[in-house]
ModelCIF file with pLDDT and N, C-alpha, C, O atoms, coordinates in Angstrom:
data_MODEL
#
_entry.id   MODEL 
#
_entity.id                         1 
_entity.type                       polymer 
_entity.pdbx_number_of_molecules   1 
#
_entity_poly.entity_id                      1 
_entity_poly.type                           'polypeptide(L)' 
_entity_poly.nstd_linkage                   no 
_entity_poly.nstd_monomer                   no 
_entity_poly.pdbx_seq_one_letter_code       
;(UNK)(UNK)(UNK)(UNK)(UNK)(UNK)(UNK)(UNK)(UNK)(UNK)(UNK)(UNK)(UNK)(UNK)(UNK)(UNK)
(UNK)(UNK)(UNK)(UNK)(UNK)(UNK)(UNK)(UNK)(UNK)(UNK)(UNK)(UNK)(UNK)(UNK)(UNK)(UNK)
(UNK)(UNK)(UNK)(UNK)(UNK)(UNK)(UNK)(UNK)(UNK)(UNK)(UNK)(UNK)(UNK)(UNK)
;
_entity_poly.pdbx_seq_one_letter_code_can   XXXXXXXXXXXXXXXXXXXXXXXXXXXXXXXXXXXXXXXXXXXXXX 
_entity_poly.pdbx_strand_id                 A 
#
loop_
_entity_poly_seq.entity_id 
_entity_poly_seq.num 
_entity_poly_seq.mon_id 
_entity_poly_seq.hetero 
1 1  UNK n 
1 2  UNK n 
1 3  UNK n 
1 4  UNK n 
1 5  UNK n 
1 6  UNK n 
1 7  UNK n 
1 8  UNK n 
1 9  UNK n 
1 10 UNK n 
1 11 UNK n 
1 12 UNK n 
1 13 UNK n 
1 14 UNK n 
1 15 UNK n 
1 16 UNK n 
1 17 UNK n 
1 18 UNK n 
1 19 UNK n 
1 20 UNK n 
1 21 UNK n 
1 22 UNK n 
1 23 UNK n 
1 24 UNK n 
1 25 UNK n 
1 26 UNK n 
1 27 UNK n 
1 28 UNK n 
1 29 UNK n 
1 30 UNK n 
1 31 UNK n 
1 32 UNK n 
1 33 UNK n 
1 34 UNK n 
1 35 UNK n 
1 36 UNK n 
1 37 UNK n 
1 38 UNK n 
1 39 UNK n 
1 40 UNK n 
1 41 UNK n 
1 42 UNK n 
1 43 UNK n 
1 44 UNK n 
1 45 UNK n 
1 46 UNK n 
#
_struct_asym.id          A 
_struct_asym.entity_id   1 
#
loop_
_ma_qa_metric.id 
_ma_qa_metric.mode 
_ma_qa_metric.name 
_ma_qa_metric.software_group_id 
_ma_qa_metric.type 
1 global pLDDT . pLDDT 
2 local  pLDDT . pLDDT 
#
_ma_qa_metric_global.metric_id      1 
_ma_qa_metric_global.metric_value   93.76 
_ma_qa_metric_global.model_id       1 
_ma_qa_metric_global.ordinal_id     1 
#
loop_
_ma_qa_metric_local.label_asym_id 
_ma_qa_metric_local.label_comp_id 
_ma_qa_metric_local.label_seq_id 
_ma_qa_metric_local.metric_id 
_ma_qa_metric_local.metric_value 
_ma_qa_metric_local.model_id 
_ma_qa_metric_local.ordinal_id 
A UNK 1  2 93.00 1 1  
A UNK 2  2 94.00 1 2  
A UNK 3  2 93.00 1 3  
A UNK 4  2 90.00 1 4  
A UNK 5  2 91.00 1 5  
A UNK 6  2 91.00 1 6  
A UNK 7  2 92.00 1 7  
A UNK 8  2 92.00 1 8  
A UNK 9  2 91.00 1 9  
A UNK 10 2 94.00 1 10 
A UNK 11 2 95.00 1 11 
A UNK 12 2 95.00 1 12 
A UNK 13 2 96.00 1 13 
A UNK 14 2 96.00 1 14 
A UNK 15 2 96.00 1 15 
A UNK 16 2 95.00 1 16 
A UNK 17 2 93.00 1 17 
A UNK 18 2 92.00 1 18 
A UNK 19 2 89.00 1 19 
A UNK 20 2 91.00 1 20 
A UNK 21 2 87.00 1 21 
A UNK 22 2 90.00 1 22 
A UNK 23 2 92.00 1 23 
A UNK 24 2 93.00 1 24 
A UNK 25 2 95.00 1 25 
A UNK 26 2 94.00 1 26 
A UNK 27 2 95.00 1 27 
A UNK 28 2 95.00 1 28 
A UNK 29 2 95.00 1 29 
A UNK 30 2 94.00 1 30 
A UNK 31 2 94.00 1 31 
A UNK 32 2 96.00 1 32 
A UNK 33 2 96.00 1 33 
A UNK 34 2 96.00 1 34 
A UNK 35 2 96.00 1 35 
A UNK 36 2 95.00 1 36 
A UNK 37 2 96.00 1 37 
A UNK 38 2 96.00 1 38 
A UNK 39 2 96.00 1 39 
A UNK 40 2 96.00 1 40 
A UNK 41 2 94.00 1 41 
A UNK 42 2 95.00 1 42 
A UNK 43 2 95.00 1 43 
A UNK 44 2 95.00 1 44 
A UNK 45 2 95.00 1 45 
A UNK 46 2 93.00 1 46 
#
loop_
_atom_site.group_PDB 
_atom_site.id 
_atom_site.type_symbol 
_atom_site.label_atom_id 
_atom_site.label_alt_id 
_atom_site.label_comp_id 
_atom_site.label_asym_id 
_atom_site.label_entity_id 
_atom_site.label_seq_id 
_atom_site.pdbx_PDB_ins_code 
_atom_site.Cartn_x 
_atom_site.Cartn_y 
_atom_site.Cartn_z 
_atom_site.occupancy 
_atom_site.B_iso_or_equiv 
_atom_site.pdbx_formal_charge 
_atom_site.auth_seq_id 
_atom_site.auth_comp_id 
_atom_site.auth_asym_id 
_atom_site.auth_atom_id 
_atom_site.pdbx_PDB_model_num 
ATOM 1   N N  . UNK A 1 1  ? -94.753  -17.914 253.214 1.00 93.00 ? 1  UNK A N  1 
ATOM 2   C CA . UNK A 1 1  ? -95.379  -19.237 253.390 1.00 93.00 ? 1  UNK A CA 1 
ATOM 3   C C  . UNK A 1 1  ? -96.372  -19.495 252.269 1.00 93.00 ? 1  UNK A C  1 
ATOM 4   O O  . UNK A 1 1  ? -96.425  -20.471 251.520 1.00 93.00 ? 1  UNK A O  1 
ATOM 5   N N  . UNK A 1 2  ? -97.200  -18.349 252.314 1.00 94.00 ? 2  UNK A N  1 
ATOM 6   C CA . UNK A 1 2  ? -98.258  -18.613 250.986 1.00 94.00 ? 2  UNK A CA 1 
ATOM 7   C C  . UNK A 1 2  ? -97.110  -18.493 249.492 1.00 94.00 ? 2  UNK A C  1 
ATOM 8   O O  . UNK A 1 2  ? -97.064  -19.537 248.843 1.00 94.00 ? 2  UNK A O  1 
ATOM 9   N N  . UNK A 1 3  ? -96.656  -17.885 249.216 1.00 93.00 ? 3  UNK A N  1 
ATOM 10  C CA . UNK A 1 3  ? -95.877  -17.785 248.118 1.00 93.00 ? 3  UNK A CA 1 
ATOM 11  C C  . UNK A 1 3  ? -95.166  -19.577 248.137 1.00 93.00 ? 3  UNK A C  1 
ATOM 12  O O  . UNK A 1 3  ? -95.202  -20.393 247.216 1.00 93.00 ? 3  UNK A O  1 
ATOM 13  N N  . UNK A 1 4  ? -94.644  -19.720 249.345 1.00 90.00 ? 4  UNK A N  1 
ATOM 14  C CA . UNK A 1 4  ? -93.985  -20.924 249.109 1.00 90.00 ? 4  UNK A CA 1 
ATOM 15  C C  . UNK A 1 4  ? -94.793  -22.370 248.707 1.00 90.00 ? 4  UNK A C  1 
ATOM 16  O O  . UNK A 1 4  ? -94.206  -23.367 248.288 1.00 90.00 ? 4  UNK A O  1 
ATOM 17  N N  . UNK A 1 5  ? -95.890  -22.297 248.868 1.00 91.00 ? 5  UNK A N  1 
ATOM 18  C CA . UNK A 1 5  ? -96.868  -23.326 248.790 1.00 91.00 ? 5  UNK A CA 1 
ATOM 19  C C  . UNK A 1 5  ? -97.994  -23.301 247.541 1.00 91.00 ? 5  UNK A C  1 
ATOM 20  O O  . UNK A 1 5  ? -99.067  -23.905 247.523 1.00 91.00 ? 5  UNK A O  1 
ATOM 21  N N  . UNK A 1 6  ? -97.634  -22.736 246.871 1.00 91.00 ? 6  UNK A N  1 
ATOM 22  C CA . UNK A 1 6  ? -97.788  -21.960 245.961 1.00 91.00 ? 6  UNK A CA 1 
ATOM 23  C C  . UNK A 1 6  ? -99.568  -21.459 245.681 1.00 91.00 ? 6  UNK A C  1 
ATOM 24  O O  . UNK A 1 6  ? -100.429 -21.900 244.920 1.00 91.00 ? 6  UNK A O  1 
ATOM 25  N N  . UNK A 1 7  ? -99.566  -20.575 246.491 1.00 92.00 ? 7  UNK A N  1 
ATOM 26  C CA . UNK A 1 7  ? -100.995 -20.273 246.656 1.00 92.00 ? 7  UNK A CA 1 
ATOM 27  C C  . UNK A 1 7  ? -101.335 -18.804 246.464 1.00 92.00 ? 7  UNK A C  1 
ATOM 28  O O  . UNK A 1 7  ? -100.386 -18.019 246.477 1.00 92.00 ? 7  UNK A O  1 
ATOM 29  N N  . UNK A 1 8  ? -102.576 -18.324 246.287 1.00 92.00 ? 8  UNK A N  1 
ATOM 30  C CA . UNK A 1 8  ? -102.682 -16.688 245.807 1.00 92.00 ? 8  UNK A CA 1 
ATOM 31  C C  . UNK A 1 8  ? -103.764 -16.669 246.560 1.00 92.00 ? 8  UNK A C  1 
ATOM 32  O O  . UNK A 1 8  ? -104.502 -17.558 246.984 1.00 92.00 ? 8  UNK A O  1 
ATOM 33  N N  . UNK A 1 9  ? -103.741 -15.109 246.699 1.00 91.00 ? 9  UNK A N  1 
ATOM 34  C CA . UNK A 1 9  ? -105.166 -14.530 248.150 1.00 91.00 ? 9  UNK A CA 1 
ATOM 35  C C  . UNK A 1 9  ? -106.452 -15.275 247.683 1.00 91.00 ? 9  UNK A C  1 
ATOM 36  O O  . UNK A 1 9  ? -107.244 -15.685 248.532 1.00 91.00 ? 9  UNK A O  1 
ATOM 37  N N  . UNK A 1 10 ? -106.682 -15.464 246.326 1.00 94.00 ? 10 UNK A N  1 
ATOM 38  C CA . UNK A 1 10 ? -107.877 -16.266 245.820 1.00 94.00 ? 10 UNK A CA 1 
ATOM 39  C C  . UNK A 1 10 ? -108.322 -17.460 245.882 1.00 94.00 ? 10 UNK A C  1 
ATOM 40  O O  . UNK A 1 10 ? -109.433 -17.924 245.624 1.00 94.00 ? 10 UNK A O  1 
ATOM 41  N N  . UNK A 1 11 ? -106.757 -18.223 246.478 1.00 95.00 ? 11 UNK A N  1 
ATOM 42  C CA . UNK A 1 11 ? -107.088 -19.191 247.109 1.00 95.00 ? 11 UNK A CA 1 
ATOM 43  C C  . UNK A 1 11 ? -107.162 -19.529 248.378 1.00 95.00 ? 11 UNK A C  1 
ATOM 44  O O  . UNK A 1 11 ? -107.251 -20.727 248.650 1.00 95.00 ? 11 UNK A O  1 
ATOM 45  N N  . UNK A 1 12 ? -107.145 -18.662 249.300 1.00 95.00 ? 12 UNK A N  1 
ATOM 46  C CA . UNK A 1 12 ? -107.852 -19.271 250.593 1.00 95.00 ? 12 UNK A CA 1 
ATOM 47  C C  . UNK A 1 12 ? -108.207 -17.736 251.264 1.00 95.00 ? 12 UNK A C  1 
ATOM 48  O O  . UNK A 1 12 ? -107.795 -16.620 250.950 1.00 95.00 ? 12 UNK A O  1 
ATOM 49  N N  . UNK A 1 13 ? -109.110 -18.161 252.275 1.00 96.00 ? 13 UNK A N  1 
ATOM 50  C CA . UNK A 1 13 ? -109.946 -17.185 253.263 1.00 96.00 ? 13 UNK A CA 1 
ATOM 51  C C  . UNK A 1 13 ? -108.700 -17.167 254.423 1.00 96.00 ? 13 UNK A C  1 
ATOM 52  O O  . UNK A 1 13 ? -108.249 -18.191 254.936 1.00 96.00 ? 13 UNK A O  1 
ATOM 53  N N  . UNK A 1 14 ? -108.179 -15.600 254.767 1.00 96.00 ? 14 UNK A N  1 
ATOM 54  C CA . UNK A 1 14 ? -107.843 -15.111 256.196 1.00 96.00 ? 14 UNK A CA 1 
ATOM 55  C C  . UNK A 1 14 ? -108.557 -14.554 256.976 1.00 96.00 ? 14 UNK A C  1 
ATOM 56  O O  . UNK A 1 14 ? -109.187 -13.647 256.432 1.00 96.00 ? 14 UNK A O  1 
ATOM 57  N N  . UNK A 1 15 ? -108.819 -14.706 258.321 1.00 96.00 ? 15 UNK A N  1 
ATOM 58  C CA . UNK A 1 15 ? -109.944 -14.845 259.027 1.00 96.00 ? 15 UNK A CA 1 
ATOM 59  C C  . UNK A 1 15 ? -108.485 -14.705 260.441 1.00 96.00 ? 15 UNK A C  1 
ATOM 60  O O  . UNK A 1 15 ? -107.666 -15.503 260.898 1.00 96.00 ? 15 UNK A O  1 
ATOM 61  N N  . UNK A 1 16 ? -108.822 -13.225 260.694 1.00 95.00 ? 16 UNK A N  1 
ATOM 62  C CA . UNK A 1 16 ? -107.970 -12.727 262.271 1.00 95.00 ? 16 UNK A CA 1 
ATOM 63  C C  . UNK A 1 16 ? -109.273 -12.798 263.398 1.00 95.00 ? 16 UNK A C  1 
ATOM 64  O O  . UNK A 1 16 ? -110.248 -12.078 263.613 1.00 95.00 ? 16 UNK A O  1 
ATOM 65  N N  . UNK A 1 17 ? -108.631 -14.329 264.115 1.00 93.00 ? 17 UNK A N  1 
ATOM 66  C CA . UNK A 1 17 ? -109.507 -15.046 264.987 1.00 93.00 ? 17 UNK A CA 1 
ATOM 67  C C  . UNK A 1 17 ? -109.734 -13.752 266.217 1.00 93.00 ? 17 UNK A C  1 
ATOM 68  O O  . UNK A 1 17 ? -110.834 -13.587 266.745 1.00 93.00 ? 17 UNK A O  1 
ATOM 69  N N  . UNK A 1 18 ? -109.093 -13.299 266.399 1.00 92.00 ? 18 UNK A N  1 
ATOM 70  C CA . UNK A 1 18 ? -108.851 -11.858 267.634 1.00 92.00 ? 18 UNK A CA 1 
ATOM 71  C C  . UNK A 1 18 ? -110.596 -10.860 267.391 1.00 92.00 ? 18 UNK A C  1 
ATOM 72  O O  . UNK A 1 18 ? -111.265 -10.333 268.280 1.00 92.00 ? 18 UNK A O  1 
ATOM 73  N N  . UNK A 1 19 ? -110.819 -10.896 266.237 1.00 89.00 ? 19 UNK A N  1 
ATOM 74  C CA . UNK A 1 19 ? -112.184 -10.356 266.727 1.00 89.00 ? 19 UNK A CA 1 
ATOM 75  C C  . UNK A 1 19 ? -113.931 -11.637 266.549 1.00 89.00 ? 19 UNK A C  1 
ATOM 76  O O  . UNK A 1 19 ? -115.134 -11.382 266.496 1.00 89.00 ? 19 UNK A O  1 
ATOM 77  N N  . UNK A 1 20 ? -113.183 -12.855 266.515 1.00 91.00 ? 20 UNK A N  1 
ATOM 78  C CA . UNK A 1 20 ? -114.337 -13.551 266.658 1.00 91.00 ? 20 UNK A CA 1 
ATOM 79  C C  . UNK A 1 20 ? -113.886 -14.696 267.669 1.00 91.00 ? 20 UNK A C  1 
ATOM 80  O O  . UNK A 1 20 ? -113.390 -15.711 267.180 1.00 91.00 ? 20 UNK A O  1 
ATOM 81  N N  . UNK A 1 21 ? -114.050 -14.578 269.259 1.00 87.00 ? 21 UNK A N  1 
ATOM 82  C CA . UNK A 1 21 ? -112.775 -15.124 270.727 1.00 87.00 ? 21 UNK A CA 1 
ATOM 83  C C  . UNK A 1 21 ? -113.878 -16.486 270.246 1.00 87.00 ? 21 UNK A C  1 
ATOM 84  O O  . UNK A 1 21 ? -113.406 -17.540 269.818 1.00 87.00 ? 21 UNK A O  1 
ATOM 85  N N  . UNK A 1 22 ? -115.048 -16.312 270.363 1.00 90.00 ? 22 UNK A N  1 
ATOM 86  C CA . UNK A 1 22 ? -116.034 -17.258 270.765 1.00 90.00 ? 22 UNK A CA 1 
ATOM 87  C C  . UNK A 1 22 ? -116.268 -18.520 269.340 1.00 90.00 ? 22 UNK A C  1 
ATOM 88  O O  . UNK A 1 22 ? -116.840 -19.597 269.512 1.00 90.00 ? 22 UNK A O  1 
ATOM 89  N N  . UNK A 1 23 ? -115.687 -18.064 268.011 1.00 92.00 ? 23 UNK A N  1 
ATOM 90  C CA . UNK A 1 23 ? -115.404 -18.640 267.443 1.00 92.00 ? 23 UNK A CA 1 
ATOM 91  C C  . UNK A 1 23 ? -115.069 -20.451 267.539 1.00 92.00 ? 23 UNK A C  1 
ATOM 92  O O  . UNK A 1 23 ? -114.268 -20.854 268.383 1.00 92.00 ? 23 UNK A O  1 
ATOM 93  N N  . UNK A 1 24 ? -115.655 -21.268 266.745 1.00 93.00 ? 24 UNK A N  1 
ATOM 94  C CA . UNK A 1 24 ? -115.627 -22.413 267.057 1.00 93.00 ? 24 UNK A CA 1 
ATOM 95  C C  . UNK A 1 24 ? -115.757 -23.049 265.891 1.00 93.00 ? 24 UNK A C  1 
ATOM 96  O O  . UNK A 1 24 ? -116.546 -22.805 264.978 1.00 93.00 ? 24 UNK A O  1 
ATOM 97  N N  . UNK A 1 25 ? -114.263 -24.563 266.038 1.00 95.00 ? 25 UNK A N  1 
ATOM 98  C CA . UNK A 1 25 ? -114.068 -25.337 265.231 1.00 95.00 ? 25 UNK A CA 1 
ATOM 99  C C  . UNK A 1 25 ? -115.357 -25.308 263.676 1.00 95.00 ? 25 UNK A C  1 
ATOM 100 O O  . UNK A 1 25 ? -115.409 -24.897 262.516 1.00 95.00 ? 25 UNK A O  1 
ATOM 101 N N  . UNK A 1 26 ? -116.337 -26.169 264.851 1.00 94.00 ? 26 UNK A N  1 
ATOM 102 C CA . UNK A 1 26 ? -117.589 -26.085 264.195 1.00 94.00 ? 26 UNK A CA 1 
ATOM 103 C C  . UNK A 1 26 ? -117.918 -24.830 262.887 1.00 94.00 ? 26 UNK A C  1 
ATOM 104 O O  . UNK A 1 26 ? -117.734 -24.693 261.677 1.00 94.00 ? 26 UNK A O  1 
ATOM 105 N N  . UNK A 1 27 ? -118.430 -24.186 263.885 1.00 95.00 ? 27 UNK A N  1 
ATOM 106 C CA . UNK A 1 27 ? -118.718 -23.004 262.816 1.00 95.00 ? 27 UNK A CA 1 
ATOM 107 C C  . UNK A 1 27 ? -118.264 -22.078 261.914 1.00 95.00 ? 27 UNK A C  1 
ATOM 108 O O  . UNK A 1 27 ? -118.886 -21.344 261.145 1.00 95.00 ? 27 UNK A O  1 
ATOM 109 N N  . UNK A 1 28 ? -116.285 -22.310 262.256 1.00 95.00 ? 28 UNK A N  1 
ATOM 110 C CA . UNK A 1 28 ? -115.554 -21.985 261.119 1.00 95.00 ? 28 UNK A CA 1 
ATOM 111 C C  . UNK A 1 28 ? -115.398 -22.828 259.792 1.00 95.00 ? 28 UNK A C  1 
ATOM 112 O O  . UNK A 1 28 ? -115.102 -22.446 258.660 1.00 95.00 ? 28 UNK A O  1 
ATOM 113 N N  . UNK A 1 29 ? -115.783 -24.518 260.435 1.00 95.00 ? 29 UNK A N  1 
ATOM 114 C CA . UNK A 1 29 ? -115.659 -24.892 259.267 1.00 95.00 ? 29 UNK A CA 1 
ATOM 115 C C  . UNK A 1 29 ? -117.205 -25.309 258.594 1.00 95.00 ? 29 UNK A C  1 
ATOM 116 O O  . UNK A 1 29 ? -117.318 -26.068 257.631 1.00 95.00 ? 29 UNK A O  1 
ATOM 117 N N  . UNK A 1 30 ? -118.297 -24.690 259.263 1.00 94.00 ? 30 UNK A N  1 
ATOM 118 C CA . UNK A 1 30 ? -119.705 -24.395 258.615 1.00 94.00 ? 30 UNK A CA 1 
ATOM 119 C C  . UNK A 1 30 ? -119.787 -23.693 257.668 1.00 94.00 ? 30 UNK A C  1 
ATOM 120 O O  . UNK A 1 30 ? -120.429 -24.050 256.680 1.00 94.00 ? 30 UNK A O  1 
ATOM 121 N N  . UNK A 1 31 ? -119.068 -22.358 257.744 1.00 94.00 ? 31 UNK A N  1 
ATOM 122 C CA . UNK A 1 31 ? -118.896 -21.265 257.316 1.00 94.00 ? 31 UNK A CA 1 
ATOM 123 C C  . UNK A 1 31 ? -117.951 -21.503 256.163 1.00 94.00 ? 31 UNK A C  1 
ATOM 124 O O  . UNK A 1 31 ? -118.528 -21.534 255.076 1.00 94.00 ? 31 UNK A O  1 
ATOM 125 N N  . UNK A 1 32 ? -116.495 -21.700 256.121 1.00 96.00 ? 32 UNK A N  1 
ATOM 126 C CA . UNK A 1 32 ? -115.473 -22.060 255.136 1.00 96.00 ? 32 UNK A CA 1 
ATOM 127 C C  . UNK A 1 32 ? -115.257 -23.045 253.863 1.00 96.00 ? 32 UNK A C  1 
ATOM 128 O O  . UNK A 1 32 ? -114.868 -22.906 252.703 1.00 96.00 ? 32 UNK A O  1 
ATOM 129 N N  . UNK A 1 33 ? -115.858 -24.454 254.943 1.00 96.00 ? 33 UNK A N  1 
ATOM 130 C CA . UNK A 1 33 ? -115.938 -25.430 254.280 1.00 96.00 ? 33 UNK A CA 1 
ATOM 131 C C  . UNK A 1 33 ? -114.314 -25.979 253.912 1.00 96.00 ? 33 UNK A C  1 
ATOM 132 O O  . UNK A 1 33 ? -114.103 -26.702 252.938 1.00 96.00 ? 33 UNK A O  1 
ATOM 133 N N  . UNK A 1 34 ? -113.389 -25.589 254.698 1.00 96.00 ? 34 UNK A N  1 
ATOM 134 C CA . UNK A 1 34 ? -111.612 -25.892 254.473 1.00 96.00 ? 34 UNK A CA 1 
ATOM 135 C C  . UNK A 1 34 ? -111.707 -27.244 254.247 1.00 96.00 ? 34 UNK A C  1 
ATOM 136 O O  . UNK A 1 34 ? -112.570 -28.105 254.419 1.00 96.00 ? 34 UNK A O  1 
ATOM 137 N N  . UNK A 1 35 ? -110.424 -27.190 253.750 1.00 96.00 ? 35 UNK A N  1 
ATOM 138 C CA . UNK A 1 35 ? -109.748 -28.771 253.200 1.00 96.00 ? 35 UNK A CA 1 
ATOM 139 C C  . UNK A 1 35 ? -108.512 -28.956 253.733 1.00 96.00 ? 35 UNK A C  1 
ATOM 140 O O  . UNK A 1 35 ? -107.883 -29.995 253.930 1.00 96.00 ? 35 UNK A O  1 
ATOM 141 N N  . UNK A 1 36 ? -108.150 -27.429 254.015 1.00 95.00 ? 36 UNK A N  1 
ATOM 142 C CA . UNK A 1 36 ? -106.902 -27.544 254.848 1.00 95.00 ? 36 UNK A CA 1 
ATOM 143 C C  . UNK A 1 36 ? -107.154 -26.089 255.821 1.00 95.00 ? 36 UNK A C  1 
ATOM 144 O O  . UNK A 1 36 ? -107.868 -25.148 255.475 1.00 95.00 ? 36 UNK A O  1 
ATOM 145 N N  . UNK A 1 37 ? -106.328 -26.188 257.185 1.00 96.00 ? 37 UNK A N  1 
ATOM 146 C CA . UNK A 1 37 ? -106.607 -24.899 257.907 1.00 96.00 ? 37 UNK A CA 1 
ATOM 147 C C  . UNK A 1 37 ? -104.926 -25.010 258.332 1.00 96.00 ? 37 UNK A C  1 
ATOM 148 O O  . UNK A 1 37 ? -104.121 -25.880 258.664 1.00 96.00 ? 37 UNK A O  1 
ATOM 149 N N  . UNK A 1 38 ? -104.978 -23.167 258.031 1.00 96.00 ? 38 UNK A N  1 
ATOM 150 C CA . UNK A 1 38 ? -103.359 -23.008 258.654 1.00 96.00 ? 38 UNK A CA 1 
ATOM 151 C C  . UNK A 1 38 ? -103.486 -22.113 259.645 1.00 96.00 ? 38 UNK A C  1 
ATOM 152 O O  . UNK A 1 38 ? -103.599 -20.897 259.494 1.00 96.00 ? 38 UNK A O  1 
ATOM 153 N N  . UNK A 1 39 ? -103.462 -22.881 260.960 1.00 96.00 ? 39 UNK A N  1 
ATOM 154 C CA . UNK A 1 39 ? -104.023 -21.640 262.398 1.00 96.00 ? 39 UNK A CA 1 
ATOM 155 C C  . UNK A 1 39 ? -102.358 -20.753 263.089 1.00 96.00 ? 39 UNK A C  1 
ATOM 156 O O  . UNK A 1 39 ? -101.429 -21.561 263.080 1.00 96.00 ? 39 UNK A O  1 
ATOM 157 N N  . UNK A 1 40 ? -102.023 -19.617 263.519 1.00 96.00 ? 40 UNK A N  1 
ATOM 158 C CA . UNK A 1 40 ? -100.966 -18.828 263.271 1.00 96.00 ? 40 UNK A CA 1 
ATOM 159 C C  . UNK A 1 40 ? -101.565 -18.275 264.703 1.00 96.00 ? 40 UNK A C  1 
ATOM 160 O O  . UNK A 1 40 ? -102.539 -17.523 264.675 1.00 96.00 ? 40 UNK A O  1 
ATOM 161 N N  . UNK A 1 41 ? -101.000 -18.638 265.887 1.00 94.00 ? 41 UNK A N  1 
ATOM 162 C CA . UNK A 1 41 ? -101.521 -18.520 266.792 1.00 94.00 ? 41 UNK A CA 1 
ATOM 163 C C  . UNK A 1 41 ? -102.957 -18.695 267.483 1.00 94.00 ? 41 UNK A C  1 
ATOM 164 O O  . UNK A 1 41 ? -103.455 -18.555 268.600 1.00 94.00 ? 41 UNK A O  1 
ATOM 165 N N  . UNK A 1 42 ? -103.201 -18.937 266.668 1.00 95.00 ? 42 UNK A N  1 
ATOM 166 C CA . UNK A 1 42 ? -104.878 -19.796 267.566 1.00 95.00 ? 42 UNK A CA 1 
ATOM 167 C C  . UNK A 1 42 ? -104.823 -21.292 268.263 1.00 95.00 ? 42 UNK A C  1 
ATOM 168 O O  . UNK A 1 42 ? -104.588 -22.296 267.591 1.00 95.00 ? 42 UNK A O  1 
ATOM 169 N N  . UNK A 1 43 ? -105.014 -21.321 269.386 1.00 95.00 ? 43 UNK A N  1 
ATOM 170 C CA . UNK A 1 43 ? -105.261 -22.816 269.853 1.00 95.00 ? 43 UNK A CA 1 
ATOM 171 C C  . UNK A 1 43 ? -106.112 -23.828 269.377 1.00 95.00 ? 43 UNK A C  1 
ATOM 172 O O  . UNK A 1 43 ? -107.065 -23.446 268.698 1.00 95.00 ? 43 UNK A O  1 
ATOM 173 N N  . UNK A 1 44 ? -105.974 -25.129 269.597 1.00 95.00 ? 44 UNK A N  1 
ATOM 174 C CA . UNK A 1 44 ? -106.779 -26.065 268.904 1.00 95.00 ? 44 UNK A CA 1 
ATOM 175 C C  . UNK A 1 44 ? -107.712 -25.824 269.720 1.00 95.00 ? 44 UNK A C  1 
ATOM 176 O O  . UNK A 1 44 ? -108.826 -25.522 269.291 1.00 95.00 ? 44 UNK A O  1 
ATOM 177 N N  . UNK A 1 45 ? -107.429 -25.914 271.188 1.00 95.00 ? 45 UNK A N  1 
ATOM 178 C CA . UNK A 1 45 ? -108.025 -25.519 272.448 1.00 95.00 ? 45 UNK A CA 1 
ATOM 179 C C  . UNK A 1 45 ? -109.116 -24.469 272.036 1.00 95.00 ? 45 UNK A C  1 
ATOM 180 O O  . UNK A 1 45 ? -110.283 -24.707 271.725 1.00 95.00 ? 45 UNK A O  1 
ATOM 181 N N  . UNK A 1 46 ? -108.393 -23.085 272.112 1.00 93.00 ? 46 UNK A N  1 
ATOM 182 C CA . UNK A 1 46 ? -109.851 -22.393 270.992 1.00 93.00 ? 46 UNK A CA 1 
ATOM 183 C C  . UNK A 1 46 ? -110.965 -22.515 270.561 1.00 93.00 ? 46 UNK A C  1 
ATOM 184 O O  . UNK A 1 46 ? -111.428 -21.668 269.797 1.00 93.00 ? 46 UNK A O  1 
#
């Protein structure tokens, strides 16, 4: 997927939501600052 979109680890942050449950919209994108988010089992719900 990343290869196909043509992107390299330098361009974006992976972040395995499984050790932060309490994690929130908000403060991931406080923290990130995304322009785009690709969620891979995480709920919006989440």
């Amino acid at each position: 997927i990343v290869k196909a979109i043509d992107l390299s680890a330098a361009d974006f942050a992976l972040v395995n939501c499984s050790a932060y449950a309490d994690a929130d919209f908000e403060e991931l994108q406080s923290y990130f600052k995304p322009r785009l988010l690709l969620s891979f089992g995480v709920l919006p719900e989440t």
